[in-house]
C-alpha atoms as a PDB file:
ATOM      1  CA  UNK A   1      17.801   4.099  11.152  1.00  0.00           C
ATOM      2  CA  UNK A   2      14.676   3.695   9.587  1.00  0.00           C
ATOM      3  CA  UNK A   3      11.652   5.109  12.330  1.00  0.00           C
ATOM      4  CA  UNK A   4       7.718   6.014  11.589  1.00  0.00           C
ATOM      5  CA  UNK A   5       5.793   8.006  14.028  1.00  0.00           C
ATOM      6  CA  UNK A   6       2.499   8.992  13.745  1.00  0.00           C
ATOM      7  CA  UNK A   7       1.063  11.554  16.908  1.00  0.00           C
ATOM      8  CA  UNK A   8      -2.806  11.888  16.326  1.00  0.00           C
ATOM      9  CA  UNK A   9      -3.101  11.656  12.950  1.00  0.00           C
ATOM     10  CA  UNK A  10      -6.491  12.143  11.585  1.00  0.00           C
ATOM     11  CA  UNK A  11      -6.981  12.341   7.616  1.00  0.00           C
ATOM     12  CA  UNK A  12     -10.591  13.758   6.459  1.00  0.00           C
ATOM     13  CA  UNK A  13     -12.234  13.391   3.172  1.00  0.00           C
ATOM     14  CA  UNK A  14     -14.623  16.527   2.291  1.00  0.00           C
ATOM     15  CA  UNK A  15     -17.357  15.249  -0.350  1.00  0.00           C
ATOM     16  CA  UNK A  16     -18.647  18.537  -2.114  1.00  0.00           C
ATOM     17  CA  UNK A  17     -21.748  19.218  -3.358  1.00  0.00           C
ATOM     18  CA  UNK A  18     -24.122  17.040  -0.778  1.00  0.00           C
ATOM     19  CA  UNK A  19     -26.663  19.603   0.644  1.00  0.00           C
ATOM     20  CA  UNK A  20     -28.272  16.587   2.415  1.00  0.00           C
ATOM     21  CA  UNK A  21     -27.743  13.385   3.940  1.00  0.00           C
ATOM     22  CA  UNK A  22     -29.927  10.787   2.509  1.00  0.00           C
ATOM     23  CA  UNK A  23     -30.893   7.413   3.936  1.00  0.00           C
ATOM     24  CA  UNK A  24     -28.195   5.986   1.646  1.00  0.00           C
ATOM     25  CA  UNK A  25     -25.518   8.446   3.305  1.00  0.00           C
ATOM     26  CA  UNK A  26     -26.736   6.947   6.392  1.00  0.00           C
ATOM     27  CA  UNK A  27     -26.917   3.321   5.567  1.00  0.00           C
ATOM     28  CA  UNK A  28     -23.193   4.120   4.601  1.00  0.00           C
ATOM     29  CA  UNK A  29     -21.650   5.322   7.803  1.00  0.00           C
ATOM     30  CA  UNK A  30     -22.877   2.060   9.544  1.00  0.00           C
ATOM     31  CA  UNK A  31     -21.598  -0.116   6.619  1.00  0.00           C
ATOM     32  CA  UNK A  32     -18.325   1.709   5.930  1.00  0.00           C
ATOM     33  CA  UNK A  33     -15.347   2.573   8.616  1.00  0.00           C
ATOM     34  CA  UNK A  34     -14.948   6.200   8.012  1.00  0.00           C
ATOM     35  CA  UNK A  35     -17.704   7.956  10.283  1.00  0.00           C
ATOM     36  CA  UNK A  36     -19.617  10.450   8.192  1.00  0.00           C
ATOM     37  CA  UNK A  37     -19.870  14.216   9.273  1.00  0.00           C
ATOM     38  CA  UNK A  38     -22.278  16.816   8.221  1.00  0.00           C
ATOM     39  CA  UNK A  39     -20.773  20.277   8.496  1.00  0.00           C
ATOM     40  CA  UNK A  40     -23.158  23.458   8.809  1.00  0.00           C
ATOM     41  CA  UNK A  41     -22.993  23.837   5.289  1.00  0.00           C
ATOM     42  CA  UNK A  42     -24.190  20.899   4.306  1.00  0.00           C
ATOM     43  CA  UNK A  43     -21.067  19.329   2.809  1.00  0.00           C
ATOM     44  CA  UNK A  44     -20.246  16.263   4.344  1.00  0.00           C
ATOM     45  CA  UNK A  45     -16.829  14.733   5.709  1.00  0.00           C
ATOM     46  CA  UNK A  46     -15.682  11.455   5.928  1.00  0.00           C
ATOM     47  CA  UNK A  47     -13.406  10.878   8.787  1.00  0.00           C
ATOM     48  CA  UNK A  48     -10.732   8.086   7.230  1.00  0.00           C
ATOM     49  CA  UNK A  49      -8.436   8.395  10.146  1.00  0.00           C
ATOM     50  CA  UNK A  50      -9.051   9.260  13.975  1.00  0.00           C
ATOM     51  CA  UNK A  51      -6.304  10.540  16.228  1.00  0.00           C
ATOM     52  CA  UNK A  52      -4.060   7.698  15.329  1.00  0.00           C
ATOM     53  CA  UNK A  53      -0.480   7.283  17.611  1.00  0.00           C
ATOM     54  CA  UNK A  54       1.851   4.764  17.163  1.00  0.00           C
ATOM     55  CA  UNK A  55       5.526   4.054  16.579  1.00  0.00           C
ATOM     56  CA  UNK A  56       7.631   1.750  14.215  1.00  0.00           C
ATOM     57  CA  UNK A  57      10.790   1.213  14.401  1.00  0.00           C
ATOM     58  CA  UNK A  58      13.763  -0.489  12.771  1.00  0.00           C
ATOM     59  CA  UNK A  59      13.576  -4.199  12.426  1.00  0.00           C
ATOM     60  CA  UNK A  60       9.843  -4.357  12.997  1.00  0.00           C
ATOM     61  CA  UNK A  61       7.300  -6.470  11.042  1.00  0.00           C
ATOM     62  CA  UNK A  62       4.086  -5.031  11.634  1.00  0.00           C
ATOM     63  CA  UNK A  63       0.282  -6.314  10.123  1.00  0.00           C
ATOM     64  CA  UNK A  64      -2.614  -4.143   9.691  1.00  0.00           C
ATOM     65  CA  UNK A  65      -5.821  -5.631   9.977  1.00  0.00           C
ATOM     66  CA  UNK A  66      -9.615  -4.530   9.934  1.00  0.00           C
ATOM     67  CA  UNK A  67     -12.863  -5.080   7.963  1.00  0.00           C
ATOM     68  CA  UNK A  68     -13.098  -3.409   4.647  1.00  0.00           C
ATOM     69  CA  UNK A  69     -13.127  -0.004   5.193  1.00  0.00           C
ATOM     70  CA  UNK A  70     -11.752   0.299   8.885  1.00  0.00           C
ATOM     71  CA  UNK A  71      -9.105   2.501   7.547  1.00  0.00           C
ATOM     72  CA  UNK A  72      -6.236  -0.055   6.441  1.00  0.00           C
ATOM     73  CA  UNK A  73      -5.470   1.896   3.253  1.00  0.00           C
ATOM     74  CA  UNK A  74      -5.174   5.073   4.250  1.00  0.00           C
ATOM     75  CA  UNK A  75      -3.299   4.487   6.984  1.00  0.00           C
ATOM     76  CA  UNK A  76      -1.120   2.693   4.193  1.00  0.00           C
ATOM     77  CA  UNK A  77      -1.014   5.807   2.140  1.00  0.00           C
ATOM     78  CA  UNK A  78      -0.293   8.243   5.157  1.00  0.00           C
ATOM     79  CA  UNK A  79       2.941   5.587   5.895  1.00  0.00           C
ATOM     80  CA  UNK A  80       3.872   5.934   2.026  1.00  0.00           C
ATOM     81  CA  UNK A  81       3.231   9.697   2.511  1.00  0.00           C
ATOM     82  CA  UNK A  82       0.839   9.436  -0.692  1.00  0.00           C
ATOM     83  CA  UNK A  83      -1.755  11.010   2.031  1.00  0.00           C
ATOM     84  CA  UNK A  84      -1.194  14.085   4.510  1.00  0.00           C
ATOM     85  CA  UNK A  85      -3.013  14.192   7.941  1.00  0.00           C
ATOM     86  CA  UNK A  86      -5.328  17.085   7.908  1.00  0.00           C
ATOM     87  CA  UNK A  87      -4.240  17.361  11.773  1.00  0.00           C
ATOM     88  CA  UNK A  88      -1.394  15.168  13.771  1.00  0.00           C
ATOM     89  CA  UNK A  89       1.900  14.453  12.062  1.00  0.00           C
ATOM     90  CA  UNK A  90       3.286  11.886  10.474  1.00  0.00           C
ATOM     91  CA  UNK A  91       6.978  11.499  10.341  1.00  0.00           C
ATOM     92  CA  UNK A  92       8.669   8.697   8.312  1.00  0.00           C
ATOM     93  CA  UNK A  93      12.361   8.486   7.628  1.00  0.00           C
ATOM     94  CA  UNK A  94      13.634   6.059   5.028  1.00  0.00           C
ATOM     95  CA  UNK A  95      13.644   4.645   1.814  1.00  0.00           C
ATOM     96  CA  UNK A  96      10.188   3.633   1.298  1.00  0.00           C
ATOM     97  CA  UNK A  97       8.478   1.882  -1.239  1.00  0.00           C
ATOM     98  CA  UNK A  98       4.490   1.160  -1.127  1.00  0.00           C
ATOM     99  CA  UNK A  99       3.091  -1.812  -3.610  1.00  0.00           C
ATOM    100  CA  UNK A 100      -0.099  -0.322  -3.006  1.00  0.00           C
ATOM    101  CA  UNK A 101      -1.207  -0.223  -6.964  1.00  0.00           C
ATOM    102  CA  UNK A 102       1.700  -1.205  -8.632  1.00  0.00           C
ATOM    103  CA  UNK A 103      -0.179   0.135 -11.966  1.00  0.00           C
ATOM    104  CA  UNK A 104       0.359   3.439 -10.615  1.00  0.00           C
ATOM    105  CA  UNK A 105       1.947   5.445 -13.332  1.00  0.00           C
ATOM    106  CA  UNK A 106       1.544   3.434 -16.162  1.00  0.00           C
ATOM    107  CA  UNK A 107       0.728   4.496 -19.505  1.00  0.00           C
ATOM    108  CA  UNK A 108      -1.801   2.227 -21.833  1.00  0.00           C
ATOM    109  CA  UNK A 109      -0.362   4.093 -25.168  1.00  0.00           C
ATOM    110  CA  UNK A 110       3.559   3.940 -24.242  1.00  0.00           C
ATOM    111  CA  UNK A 111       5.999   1.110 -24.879  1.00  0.00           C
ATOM    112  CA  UNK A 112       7.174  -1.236 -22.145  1.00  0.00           C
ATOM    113  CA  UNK A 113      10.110   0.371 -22.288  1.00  0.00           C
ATOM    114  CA  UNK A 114       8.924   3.895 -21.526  1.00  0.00           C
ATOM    115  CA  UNK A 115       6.757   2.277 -18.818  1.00  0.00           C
ATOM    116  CA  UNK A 116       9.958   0.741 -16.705  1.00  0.00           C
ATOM    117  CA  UNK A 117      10.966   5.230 -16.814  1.00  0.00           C
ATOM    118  CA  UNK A 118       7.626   6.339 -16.096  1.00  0.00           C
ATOM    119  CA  UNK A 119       6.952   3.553 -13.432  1.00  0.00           C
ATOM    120  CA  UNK A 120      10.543   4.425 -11.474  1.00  0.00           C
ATOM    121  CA  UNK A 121       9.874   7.729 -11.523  1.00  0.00           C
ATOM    122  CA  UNK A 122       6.141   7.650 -10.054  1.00  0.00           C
ATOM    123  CA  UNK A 123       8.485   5.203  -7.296  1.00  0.00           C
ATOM    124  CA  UNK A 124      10.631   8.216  -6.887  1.00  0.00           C
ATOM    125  CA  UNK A 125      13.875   6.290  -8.717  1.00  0.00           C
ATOM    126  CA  UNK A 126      16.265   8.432  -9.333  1.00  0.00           C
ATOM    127  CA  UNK A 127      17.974   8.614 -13.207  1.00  0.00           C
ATOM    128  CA  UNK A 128      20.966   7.169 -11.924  1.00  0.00           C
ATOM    129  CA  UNK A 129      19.806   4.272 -10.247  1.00  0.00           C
ATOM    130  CA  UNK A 130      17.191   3.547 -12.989  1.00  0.00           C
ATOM    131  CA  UNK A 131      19.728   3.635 -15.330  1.00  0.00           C
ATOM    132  CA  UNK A 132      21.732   0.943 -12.994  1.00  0.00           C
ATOM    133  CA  UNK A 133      18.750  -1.622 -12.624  1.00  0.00           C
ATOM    134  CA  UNK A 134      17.188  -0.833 -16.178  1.00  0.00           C
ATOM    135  CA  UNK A 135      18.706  -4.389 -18.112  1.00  0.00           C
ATOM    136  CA  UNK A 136      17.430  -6.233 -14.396  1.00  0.00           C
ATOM    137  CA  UNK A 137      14.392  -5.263 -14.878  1.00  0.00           C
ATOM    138  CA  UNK A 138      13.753  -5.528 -18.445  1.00  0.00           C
ATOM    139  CA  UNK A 139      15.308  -9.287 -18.284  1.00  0.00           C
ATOM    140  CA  UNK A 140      13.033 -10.327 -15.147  1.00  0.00           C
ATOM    141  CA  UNK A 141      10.078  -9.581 -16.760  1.00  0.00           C
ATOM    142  CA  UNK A 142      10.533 -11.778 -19.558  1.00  0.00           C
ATOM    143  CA  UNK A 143       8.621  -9.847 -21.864  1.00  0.00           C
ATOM    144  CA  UNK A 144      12.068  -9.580 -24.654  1.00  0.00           C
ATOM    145  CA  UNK A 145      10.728  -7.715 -28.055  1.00  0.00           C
ATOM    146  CA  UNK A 146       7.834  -7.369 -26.512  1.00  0.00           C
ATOM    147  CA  UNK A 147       8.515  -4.325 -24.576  1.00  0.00           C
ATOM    148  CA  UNK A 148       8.814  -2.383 -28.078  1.00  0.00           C
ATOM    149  CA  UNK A 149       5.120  -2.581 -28.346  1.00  0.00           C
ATOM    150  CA  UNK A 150       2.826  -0.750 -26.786  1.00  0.00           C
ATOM    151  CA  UNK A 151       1.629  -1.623 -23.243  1.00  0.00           C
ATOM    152  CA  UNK A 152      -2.072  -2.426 -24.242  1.00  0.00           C
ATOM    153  CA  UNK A 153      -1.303  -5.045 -26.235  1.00  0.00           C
ATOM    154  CA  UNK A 154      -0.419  -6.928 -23.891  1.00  0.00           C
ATOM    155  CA  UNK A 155      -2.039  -9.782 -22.012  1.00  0.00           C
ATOM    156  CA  UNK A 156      -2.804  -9.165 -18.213  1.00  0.00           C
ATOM    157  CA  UNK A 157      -0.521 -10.871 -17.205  1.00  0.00           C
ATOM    158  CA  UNK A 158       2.072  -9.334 -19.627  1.00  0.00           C
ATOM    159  CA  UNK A 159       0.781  -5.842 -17.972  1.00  0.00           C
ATOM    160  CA  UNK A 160       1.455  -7.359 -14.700  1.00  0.00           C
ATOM    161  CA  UNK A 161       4.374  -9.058 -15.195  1.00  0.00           C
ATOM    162  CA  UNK A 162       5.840  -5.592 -16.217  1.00  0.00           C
ATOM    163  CA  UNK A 163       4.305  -3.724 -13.087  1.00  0.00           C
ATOM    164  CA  UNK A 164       5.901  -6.370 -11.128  1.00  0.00           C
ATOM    165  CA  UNK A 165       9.157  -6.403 -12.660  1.00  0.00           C
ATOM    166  CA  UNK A 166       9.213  -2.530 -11.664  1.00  0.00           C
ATOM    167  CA  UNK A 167       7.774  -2.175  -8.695  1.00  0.00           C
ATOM    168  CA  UNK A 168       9.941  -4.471  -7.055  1.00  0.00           C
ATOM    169  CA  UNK A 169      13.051  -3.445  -8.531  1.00  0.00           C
ATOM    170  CA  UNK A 170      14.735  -1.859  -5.634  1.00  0.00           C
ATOM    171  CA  UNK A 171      15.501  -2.752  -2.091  1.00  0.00           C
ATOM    172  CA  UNK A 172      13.508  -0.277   0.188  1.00  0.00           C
ATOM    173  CA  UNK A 173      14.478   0.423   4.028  1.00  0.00           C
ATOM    174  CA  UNK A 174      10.635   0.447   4.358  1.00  0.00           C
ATOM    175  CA  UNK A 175       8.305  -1.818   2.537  1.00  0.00           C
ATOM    176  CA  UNK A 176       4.548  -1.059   2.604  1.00  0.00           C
ATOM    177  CA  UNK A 177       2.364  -3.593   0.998  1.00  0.00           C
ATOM    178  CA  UNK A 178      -1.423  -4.051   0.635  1.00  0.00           C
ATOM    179  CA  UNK A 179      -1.923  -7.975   0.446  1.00  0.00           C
ATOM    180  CA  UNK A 180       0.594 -10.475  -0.991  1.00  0.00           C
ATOM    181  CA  UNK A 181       1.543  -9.589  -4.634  1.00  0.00           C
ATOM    182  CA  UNK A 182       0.508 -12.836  -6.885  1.00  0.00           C
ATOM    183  CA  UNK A 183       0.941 -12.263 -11.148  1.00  0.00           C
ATOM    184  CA  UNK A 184      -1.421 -14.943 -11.593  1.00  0.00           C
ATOM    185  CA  UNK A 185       0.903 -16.100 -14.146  1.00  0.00           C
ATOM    186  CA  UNK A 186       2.621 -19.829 -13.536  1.00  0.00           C
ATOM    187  CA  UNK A 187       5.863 -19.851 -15.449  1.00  0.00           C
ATOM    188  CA  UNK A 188       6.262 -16.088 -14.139  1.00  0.00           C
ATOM    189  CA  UNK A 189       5.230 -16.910 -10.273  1.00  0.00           C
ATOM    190  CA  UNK A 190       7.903 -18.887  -9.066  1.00  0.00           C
ATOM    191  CA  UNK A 191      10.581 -15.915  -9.412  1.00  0.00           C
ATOM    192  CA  UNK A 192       7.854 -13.460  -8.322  1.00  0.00           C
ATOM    193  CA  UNK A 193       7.687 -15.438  -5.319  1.00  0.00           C
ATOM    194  CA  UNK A 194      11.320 -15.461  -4.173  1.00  0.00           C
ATOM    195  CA  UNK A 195      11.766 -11.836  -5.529  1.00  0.00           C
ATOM    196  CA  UNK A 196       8.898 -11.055  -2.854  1.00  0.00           C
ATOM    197  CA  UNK A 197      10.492 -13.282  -0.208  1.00  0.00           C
ATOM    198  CA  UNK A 198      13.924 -11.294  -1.051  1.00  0.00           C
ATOM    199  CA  UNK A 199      12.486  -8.083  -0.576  1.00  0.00           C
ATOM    200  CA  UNK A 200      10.638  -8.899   2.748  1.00  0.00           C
ATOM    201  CA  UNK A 201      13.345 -10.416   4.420  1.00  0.00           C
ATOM    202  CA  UNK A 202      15.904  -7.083   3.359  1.00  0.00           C
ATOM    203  CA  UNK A 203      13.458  -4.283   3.885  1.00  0.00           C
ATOM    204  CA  UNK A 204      14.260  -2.688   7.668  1.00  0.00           C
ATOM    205  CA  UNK A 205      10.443  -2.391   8.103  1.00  0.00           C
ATOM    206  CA  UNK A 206       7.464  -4.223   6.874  1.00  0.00           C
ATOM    207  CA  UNK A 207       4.076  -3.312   6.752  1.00  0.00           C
ATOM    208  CA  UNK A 208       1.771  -5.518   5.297  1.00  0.00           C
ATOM    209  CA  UNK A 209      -2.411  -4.972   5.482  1.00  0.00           C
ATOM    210  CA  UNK A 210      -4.194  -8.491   4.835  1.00  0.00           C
ATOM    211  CA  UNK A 211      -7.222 -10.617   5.512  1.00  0.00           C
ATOM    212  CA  UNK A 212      -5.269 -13.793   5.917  1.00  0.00           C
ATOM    213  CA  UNK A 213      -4.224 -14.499   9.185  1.00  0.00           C
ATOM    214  CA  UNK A 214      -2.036 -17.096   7.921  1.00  0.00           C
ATOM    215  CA  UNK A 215       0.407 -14.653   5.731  1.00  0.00           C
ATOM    216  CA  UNK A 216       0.287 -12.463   8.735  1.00  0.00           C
ATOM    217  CA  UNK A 217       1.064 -14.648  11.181  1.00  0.00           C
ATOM    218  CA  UNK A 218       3.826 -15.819   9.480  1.00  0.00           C
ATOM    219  CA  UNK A 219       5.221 -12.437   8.276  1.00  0.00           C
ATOM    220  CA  UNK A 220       4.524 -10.037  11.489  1.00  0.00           C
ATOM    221  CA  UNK A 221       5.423 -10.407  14.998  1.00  0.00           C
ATOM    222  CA  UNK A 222       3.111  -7.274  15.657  1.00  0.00           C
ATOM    223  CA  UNK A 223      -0.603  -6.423  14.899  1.00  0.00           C
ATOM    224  CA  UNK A 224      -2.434  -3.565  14.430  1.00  0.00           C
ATOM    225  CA  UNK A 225      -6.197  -3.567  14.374  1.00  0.00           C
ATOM    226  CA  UNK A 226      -7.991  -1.080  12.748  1.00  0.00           C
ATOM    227  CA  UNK A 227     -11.594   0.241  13.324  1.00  0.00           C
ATOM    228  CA  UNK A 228     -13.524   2.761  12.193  1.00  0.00           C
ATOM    229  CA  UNK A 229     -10.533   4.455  11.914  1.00  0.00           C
ATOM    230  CA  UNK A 230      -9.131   4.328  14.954  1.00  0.00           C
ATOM    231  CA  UNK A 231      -7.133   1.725  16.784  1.00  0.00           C
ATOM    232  CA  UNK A 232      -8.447  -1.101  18.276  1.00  0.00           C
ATOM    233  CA  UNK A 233      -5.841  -3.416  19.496  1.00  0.00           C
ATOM    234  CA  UNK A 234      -1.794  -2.922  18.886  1.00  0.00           C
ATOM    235  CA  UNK A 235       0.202  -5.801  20.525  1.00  0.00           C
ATOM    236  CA  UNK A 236       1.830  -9.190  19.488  1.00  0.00           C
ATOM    237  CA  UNK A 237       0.553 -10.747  16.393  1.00  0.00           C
ATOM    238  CA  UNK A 238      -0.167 -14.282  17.716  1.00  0.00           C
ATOM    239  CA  UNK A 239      -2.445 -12.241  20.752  1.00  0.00           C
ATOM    240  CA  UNK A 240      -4.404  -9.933  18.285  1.00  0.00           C
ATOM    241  CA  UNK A 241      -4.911 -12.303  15.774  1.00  0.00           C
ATOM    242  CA  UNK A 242      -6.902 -14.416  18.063  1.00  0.00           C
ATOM    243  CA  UNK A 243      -8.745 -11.369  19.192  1.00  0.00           C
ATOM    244  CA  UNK A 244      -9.552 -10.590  15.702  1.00  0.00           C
ATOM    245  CA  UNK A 245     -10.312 -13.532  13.877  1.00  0.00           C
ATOM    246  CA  UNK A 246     -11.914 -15.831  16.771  1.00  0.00           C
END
């Protein structure tokens, strides 16, 4: 069954060539949610994740919430296994897909067409199943002769119709997302929508970071609060929500 487990995680950013910390370094790690470090050597360390613990299992819809930079997306990234603590482990087992940047992997110059391969295979799509879902996804996205032409000619909401069309193509165990996907296209939306709905209500686990406590609420039944890296509050959604936002 699908499980995540994370035992004191912490993920570290080194930031090279800063002999000093200015007054804007400083102004930063009260502003930001990393702390900033200053090692002997002058190079300094931002500290994205501290000594995080927690367990998700199968069946669980969990929320991540936090100010802007309290560490939401790269926790997100060390559950997609994009990111790899510098100390702690992080174990996740199942089929995962992240809609973290769904433009991840996509080439301005190619065609549409060589954009659905190189998009799959940045997902981790194997040949085989590519080759089962290719005409799905190529129909969905509406697009027709255009996906002969190159991908930046198209409109943005061509480019993100096509990102769409990919990225949700396949029916992960886990499904990590960062904020509700919208295409911000009309005739498009209502078929993004239930494909979205679809893959929420299938995937074994969902992780979704947001600001609206409305989408959360009605998505999770658990809460994670995120600060400065480290873990605030972890408990029923309704509970931390109020915490949080009141």
């Amino acid at each position: 069954m699908p499980h995540i487990e994370l035992n004191a995680a912490s993920v570290q950013f080194p930031i090279y060539n800063a002999k000093t910390r200015s007054l804007k370094n400083k102004f930063l790690q009260a502003t930001t949610g990393g702390f900033i470090n200053e090692e002997q050597d002058g190079r300094l360390v931002i500290n994205g994740l501290n000594n995080i613990t927690l367990s998700i299992h199968d069946g669980e819809r969990v929320g991540l919430i936090g100010h802007n930079g309290s560490g939401k997306t790269t926790l997100l990234r060390v559950l997609s296994g994009i990111y790899i603590p510098n100390s702690g482990l992080a174990t996740i087992s199942g089929e995962c897909v992240s809609l973290i940047n769904i433009s991840l992997g996509i080439d301005q110059e190619a065609t549409g067409r060589d954009n659905i391969r190189l998009r799959a295979a940045m997902m981790g799509v194997s040949r085989h199943q590519l080759e089962q879902e290719y005409d799905n996804i190529a129909e969905f996205s509406g697009l027709g002769e255009f996906l002969d032409m190159p991908f930046r000619t198209y409109s943005s909401g061509m480019q993100m119709r096509l990102a769409f069309s990919v990225s949700t193509s396949i029916k992960p165990e886990i499904l990590i997302m960062d904020e509700w996907l919208s295409t911000g296209d009309e005739d498009f939306k209502a078929k993004a929508e239930q494909r979205m709905s679809e893959l929420v209500s299938n995937a074994h686990i969902l992780i979704l970071a947001s600001h609206s406590r409305d989408l959360l609420l009605n998505n999770c039944e658990r809460l994670i609060w995120l600060e400065h890296g480290s873990i605030r509050m972890d408990g029923p959604a309704e509970e931390v929500a109020t915490a949080y936002f009141d």
